[in-house]
PDB file of N, CA and C in Angstrom:
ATOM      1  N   UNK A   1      10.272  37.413  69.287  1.00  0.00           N
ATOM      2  CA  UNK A   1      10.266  36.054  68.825  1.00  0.00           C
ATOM      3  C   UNK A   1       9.362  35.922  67.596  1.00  0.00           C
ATOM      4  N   UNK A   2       8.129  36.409  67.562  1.00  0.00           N
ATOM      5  CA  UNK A   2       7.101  36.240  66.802  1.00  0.00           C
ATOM      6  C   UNK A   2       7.877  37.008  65.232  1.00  0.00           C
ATOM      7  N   UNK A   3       8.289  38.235  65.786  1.00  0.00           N
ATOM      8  CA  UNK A   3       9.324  39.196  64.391  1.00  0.00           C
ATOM      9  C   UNK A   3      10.407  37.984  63.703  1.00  0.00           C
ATOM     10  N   UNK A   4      10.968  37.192  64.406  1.00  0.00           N
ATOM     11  CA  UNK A   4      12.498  36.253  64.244  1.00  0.00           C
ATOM     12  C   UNK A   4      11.658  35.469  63.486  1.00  0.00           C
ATOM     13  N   UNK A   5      10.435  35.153  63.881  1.00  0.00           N
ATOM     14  CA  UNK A   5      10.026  34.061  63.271  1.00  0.00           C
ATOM     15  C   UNK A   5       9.388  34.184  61.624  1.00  0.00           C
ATOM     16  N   UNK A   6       8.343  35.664  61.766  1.00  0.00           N
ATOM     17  CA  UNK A   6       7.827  36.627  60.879  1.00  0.00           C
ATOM     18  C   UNK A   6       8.982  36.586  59.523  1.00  0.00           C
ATOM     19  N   UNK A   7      10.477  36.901  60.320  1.00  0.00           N
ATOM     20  CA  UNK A   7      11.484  37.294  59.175  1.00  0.00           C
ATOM     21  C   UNK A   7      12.278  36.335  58.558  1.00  0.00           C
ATOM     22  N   UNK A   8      12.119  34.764  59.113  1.00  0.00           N
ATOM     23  CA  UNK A   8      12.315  33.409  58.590  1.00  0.00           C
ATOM     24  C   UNK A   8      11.486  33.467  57.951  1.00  0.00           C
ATOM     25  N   UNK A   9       9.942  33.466  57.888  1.00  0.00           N
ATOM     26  CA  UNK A   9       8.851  32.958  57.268  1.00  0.00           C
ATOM     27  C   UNK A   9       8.954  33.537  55.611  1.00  0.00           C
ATOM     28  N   UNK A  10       9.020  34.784  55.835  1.00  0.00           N
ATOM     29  CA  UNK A  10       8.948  35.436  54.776  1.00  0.00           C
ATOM     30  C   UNK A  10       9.603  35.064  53.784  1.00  0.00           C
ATOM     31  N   UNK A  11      11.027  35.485  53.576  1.00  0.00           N
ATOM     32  CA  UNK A  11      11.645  34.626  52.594  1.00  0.00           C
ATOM     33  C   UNK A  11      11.815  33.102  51.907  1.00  0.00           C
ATOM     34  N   UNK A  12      11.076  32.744  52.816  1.00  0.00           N
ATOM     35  CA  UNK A  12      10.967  30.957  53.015  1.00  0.00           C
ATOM     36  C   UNK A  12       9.648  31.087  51.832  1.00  0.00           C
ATOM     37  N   UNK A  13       8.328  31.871  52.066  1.00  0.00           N
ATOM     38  CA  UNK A  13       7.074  31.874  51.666  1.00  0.00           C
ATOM     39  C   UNK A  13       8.005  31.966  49.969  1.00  0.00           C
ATOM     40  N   UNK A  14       8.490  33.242  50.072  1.00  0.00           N
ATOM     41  CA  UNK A  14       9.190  33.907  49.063  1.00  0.00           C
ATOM     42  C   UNK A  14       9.684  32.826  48.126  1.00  0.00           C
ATOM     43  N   UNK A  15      10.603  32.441  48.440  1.00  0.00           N
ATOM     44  CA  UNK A  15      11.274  31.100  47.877  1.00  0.00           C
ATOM     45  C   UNK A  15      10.659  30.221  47.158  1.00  0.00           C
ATOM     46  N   UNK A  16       9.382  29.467  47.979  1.00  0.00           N
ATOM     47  CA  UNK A  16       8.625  28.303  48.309  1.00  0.00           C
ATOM     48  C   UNK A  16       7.575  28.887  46.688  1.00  0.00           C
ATOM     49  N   UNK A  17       7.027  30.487  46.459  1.00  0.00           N
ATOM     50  CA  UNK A  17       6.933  30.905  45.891  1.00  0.00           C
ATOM     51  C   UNK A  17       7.617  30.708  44.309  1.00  0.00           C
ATOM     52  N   UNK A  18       8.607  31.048  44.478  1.00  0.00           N
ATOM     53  CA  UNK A  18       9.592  31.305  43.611  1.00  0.00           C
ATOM     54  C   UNK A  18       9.430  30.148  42.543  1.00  0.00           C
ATOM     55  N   UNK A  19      10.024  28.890  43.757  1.00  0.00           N
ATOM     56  CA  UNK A  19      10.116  27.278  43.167  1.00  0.00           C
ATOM     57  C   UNK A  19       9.123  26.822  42.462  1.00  0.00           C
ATOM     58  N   UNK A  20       7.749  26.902  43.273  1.00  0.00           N
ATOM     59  CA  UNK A  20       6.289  26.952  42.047  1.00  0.00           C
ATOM     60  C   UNK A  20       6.376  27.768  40.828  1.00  0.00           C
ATOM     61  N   UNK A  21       6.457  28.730  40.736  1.00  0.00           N
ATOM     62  CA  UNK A  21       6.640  29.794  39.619  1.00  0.00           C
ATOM     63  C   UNK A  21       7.575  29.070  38.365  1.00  0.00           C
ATOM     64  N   UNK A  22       8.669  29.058  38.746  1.00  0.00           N
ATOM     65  CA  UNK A  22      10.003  28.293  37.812  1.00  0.00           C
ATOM     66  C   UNK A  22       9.596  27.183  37.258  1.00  0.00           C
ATOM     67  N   UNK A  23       8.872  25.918  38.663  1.00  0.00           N
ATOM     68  CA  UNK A  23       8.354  24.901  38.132  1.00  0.00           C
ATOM     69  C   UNK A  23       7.145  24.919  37.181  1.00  0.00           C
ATOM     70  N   UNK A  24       6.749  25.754  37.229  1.00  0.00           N
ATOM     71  CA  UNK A  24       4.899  26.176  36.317  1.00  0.00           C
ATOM     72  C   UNK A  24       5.567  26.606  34.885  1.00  0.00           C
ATOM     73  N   UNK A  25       6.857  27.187  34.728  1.00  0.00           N
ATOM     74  CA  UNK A  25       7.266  28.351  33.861  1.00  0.00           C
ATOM     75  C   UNK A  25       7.958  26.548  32.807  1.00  0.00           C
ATOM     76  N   UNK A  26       8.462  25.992  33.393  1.00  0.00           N
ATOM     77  CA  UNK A  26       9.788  24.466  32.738  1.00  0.00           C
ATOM     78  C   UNK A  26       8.441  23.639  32.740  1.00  0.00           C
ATOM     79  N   UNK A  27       7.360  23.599  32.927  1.00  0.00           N
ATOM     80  CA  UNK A  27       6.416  22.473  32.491  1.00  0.00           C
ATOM     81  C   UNK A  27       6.031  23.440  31.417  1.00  0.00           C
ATOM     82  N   UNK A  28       5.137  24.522  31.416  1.00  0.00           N
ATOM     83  CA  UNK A  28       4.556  25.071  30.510  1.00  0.00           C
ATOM     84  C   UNK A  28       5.694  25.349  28.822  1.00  0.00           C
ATOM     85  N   UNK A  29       6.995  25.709  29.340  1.00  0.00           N
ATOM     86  CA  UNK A  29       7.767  25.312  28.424  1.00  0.00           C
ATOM     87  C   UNK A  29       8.306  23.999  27.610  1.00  0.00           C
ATOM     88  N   UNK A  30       8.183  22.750  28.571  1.00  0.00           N
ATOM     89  CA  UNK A  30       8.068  21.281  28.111  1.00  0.00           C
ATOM     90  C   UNK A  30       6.757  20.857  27.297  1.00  0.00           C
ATOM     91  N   UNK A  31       5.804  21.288  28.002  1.00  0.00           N
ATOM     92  CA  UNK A  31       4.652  21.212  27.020  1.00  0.00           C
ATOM     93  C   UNK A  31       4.580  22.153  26.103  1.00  0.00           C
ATOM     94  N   UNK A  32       5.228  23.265  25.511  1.00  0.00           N
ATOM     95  CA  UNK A  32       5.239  23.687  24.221  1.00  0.00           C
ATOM     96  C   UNK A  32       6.219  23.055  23.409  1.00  0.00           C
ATOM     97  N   UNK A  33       7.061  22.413  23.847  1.00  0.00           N
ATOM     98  CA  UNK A  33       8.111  21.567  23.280  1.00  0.00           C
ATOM     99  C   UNK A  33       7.360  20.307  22.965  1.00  0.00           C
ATOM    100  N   UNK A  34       7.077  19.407  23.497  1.00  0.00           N
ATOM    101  CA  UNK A  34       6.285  18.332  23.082  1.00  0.00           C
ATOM    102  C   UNK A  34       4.954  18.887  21.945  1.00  0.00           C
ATOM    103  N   UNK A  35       4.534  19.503  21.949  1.00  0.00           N
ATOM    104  CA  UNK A  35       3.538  20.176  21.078  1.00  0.00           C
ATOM    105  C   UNK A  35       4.557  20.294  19.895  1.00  0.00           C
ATOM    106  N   UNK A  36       5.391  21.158  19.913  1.00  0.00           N
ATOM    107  CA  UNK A  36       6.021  21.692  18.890  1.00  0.00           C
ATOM    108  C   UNK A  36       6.603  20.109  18.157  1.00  0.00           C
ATOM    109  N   UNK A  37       7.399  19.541  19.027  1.00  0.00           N
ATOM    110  CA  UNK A  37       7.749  18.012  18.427  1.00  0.00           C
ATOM    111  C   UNK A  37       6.537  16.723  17.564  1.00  0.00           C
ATOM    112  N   UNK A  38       5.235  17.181  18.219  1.00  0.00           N
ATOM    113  CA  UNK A  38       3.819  16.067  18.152  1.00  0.00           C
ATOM    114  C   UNK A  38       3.780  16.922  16.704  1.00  0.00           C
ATOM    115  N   UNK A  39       3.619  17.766  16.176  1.00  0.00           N
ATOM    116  CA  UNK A  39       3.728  18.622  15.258  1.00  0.00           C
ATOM    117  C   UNK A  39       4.728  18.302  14.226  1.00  0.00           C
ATOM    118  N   UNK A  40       6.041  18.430  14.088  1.00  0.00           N
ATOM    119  CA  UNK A  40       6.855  18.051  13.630  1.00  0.00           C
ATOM    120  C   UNK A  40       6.712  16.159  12.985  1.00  0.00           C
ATOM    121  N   UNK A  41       6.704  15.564  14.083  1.00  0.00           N
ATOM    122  CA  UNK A  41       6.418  13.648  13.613  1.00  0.00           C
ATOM    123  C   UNK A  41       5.249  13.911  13.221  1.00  0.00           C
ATOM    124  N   UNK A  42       4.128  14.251  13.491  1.00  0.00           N
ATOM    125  CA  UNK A  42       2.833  13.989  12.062  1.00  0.00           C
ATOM    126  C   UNK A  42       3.214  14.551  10.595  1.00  0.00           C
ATOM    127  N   UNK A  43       4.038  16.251  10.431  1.00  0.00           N
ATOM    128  CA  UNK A  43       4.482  16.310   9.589  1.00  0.00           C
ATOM    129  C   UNK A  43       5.281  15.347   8.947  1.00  0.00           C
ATOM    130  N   UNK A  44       6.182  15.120   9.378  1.00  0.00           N
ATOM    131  CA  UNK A  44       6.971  13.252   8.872  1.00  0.00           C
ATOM    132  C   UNK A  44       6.589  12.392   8.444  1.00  0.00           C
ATOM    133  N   UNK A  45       5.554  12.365   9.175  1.00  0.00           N
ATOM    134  CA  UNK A  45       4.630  10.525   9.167  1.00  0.00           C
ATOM    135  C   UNK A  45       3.903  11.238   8.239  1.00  0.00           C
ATOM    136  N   UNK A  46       3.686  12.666   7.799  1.00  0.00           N
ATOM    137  CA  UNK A  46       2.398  12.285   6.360  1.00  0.00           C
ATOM    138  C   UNK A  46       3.313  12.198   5.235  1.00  0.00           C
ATOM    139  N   UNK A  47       4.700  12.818   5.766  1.00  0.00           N
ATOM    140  CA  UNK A  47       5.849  12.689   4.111  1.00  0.00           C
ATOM    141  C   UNK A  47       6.084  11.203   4.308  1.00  0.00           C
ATOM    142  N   UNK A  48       5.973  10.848   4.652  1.00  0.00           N
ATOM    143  CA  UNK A  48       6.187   9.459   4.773  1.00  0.00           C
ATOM    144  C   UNK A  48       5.457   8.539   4.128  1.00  0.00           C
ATOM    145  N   UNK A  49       3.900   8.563   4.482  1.00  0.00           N
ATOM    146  CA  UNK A  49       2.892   8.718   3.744  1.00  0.00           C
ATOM    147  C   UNK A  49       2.496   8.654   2.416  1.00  0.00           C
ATOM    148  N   UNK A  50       3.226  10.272   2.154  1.00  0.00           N
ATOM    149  CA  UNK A  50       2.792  10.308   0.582  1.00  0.00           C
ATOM    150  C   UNK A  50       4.076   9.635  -0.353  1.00  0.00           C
ATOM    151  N   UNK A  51       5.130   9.958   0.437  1.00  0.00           N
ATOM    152  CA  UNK A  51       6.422   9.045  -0.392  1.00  0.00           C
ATOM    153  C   UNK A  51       5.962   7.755  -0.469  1.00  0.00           C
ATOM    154  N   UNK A  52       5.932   6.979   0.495  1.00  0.00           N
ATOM    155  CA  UNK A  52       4.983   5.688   0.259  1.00  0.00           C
ATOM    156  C   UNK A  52       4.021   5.331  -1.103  1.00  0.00           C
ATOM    157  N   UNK A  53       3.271   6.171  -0.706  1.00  0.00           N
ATOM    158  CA  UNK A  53       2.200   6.188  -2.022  1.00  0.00           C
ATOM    159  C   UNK A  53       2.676   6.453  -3.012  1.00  0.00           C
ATOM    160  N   UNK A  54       3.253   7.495  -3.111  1.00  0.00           N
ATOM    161  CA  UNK A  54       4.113   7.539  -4.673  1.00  0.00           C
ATOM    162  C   UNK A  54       4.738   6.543  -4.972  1.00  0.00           C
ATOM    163  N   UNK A  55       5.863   5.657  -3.924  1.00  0.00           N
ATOM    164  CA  UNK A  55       6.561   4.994  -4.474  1.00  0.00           C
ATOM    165  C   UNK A  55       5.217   3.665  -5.250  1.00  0.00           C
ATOM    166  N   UNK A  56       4.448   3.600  -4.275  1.00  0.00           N
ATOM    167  CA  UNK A  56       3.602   2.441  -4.674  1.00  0.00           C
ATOM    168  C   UNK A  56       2.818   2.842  -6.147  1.00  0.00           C
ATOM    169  N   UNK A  57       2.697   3.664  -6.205  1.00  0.00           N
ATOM    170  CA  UNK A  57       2.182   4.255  -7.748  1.00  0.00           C
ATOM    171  C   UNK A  57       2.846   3.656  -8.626  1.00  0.00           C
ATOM    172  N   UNK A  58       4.049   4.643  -8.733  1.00  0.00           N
ATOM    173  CA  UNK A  58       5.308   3.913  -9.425  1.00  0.00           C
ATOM    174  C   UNK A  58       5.288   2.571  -9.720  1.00  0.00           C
ATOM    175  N   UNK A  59       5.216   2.040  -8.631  1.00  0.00           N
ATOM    176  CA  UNK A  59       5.498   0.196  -8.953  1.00  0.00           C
ATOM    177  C   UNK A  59       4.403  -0.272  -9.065  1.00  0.00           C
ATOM    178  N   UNK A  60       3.233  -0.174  -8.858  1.00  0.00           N
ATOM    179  CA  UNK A  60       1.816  -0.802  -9.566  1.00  0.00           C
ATOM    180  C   UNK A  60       1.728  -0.380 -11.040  1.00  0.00           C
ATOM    181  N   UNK A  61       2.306   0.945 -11.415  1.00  0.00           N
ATOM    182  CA  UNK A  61       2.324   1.477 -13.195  1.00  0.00           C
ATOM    183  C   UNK A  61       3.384   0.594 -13.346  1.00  0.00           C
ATOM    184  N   UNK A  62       4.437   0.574 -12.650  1.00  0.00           N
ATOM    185  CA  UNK A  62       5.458  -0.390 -13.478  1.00  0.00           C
ATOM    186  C   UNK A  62       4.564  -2.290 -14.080  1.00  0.00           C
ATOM    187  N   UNK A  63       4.148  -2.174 -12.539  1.00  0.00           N
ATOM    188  CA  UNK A  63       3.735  -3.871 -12.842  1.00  0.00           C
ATOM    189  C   UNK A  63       2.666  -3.964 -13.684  1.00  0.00           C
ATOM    190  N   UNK A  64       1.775  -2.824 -13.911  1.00  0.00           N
ATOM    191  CA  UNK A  64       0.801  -2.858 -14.961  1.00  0.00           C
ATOM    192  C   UNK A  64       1.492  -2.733 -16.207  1.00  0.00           C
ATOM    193  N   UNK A  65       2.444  -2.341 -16.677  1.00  0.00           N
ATOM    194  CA  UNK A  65       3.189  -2.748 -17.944  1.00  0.00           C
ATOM    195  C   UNK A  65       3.570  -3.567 -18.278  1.00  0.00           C
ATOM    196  N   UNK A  66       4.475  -3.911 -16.860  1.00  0.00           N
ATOM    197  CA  UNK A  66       4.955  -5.540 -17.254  1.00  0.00           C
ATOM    198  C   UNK A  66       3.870  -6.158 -17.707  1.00  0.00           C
ATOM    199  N   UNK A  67       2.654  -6.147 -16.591  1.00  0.00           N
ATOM    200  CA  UNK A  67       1.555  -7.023 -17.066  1.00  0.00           C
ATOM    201  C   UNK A  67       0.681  -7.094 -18.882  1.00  0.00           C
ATOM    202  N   UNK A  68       1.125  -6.228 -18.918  1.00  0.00           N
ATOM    203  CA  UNK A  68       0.538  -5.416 -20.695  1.00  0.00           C
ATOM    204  C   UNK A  68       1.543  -6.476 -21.314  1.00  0.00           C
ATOM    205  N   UNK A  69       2.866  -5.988 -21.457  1.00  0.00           N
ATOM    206  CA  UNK A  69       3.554  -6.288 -22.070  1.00  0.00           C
ATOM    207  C   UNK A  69       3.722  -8.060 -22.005  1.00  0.00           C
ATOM    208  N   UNK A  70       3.808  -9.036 -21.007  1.00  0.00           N
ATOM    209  CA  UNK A  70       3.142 -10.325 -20.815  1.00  0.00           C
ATOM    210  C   UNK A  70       2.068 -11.121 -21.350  1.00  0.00           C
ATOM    211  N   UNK A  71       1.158  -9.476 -21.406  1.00  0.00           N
ATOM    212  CA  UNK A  71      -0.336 -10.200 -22.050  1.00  0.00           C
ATOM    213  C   UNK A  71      -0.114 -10.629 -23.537  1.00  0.00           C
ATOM    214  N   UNK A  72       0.568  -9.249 -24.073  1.00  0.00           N
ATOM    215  CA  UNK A  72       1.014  -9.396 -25.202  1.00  0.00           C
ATOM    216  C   UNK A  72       1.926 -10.419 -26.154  1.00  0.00           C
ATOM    217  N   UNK A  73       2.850 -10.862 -25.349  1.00  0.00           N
ATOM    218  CA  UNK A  73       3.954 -11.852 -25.840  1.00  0.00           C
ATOM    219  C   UNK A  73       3.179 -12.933 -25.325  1.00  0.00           C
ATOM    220  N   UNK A  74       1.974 -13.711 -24.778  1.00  0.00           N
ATOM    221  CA  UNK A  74       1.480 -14.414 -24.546  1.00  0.00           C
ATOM    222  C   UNK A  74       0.061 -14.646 -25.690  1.00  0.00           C
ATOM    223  N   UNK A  75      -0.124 -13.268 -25.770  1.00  0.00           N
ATOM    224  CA  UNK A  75      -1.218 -13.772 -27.042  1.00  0.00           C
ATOM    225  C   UNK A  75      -0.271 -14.234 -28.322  1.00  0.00           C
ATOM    226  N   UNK A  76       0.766 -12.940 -28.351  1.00  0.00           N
ATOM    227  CA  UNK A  76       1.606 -13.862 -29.570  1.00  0.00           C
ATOM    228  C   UNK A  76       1.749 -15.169 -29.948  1.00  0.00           C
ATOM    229  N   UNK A  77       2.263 -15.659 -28.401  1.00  0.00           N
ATOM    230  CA  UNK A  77       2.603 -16.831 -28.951  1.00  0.00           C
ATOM    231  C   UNK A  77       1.631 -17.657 -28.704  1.00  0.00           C
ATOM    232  N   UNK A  78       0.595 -17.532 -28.365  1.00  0.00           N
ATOM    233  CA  UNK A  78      -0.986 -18.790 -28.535  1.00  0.00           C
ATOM    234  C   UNK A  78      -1.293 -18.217 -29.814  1.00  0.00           C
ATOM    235  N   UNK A  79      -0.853 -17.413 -30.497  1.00  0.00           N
ATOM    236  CA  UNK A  79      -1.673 -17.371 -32.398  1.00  0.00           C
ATOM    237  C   UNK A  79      -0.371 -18.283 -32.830  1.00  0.00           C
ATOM    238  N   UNK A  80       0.241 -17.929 -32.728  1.00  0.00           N
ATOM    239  CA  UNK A  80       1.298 -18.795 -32.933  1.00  0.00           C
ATOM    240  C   UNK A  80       1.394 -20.255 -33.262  1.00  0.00           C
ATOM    241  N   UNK A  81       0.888 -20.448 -31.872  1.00  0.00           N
ATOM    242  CA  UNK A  81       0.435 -22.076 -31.778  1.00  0.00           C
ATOM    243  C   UNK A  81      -0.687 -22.727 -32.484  1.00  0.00           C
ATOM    244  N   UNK A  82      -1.631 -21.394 -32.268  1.00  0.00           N
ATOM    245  CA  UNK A  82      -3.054 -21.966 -32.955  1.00  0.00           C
ATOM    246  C   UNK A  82      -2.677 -21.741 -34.606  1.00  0.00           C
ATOM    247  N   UNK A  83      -1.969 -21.116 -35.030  1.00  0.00           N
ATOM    248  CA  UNK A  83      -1.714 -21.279 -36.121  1.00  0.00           C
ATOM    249  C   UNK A  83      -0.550 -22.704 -36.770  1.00  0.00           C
ATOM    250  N   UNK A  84       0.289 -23.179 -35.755  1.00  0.00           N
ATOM    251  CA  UNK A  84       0.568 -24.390 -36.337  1.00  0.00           C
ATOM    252  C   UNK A  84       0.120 -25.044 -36.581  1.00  0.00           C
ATOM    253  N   UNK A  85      -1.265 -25.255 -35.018  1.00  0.00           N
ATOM    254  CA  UNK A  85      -1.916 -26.759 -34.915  1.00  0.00           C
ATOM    255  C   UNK A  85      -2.751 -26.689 -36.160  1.00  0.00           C
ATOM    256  N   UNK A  86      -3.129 -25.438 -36.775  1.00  0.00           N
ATOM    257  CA  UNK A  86      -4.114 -25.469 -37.587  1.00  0.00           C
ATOM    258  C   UNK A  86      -3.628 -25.423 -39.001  1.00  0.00           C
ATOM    259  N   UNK A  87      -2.600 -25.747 -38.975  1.00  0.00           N
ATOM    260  CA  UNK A  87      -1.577 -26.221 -40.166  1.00  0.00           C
ATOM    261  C   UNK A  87      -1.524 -27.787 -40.150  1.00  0.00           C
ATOM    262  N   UNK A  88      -1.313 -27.984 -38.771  1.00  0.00           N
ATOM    263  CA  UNK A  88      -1.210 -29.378 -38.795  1.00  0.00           C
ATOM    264  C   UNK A  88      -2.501 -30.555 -38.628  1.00  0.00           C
ATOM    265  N   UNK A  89      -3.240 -29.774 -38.336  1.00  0.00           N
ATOM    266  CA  UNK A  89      -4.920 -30.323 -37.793  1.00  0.00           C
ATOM    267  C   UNK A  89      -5.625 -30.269 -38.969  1.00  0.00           C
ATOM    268  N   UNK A  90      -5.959 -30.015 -40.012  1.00  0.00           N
ATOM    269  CA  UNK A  90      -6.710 -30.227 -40.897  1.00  0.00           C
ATOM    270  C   UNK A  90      -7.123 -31.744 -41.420  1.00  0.00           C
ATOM    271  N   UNK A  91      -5.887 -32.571 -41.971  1.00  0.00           N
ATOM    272  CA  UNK A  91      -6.174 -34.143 -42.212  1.00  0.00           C
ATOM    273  C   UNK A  91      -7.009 -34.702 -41.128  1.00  0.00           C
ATOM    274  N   UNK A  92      -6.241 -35.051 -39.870  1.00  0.00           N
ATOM    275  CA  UNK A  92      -7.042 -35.487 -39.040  1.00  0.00           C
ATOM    276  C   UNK A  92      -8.536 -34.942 -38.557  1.00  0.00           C
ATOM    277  N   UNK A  93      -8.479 -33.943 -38.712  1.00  0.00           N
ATOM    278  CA  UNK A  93      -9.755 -33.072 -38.105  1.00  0.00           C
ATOM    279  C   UNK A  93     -11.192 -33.556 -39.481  1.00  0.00           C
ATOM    280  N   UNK A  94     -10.578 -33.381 -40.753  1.00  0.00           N
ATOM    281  CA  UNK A  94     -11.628 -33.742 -41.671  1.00  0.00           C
ATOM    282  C   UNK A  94     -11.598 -36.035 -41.716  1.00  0.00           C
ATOM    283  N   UNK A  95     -10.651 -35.993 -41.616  1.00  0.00           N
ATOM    284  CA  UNK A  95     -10.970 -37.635 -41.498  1.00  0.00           C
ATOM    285  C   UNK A  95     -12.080 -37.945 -40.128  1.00  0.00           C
ATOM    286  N   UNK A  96     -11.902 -37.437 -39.054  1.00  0.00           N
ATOM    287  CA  UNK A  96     -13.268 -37.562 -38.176  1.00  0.00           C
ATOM    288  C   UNK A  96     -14.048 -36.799 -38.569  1.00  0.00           C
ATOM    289  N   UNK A  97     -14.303 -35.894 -39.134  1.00  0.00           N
ATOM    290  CA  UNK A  97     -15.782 -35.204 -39.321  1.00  0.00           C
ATOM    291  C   UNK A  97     -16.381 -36.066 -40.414  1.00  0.00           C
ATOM    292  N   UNK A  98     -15.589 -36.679 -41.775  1.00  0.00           N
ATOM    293  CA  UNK A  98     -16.018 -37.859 -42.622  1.00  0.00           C
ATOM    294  C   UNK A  98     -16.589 -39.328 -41.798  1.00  0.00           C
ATOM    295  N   UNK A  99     -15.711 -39.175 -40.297  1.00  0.00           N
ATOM    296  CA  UNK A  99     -16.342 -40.672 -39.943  1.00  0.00           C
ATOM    297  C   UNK A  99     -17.450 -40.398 -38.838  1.00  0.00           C
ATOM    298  N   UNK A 100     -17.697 -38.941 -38.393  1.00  0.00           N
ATOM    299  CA  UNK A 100     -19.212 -38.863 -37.466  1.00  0.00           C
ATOM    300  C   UNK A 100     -20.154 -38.691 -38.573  1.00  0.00           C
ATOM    301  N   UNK A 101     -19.707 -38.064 -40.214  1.00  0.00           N
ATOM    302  CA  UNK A 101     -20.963 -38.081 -40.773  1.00  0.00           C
ATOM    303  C   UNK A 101     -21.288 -39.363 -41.140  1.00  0.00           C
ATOM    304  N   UNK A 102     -20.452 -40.484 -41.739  1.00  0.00           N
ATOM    305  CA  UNK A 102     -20.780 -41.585 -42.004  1.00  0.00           C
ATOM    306  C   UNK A 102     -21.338 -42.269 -40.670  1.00  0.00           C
ATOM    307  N   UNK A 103     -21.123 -42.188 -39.662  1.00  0.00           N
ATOM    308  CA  UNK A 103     -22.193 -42.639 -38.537  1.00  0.00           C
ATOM    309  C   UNK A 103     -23.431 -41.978 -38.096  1.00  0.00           C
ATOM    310  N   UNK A 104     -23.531 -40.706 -38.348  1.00  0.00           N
ATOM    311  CA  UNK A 104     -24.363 -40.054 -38.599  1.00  0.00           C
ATOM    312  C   UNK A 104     -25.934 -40.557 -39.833  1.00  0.00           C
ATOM    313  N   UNK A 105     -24.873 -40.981 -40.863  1.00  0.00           N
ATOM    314  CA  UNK A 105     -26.107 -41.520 -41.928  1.00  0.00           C
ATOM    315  C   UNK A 105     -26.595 -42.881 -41.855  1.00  0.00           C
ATOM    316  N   UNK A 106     -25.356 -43.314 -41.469  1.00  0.00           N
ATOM    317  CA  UNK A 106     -25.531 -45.015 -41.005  1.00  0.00           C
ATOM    318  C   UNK A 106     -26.916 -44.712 -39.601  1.00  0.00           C
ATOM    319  N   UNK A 107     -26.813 -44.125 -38.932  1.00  0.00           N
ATOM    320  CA  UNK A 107     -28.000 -43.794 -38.201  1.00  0.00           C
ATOM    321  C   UNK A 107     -29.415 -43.354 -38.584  1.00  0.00           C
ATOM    322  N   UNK A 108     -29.035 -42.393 -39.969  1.00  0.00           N
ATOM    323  CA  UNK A 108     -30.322 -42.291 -40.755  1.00  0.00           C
ATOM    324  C   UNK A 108     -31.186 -43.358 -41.265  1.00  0.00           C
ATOM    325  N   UNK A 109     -30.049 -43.854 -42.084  1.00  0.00           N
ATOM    326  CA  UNK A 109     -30.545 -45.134 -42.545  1.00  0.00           C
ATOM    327  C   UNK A 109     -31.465 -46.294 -41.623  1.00  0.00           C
ATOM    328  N   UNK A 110     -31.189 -46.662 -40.679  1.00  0.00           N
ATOM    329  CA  UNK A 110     -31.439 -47.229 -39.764  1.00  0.00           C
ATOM    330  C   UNK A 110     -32.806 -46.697 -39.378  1.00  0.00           C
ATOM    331  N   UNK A 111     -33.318 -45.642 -39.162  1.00  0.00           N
ATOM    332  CA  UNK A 111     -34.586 -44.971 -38.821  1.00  0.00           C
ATOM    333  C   UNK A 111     -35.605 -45.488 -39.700  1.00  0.00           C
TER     334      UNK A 111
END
């Protein structure tokens, strides 16, 4: 009886064996797979990253031109302007400076 039982046991141990082993062998292989994958997406996520940044390069140099080029057609046209008004501003501009100096002396006088 004890042998019948001895010669169940064994192969059973065997087995029971076996199943741990296989199972130890498909985790240790899942976790080199997840490793190998965690590996792979950071590689990604830094191309990702630097494409990002480049692209943003790109378009901050772009918008810093535009911005140049804005500054520019904006000073143009304030000389522009300051050059009409100052075509057109002279009469008036010397008729008040003739009437603060004449109040000006009219104030002297007065002293």
């Amino acid at each position: 009886m004890l042998l019948i039982a001895a010669l169940l046991a064994g192969p059973s141990w065997i087995y029971a064996i076996y199943v741990r082993q296989s199972g130890l062998l498909r985790a240790g292989r899942a976790a080199e797979e997840m490793q190998s994958l965690r590996r792979l997406a950071e590689r990604e996520e830094t191309s990702r990253y630097t494409a990002l940044r480049e692209f943003m390069a790109t378009e901050m140099q772009t918008l810093a031109e535009q911005n140049h080029q804005l500054r520019a057609e904006l000073r143009a046209d304030l000389e522009k302007l300051a050059g009409r008004l100052e075509s057109c501003a002279p009469q008036p501009a010397t008729a008040e400076a003739e009437i603060i100096d004449l109040g000006l002396e009219e104030e002297d006088e007065r002293i």
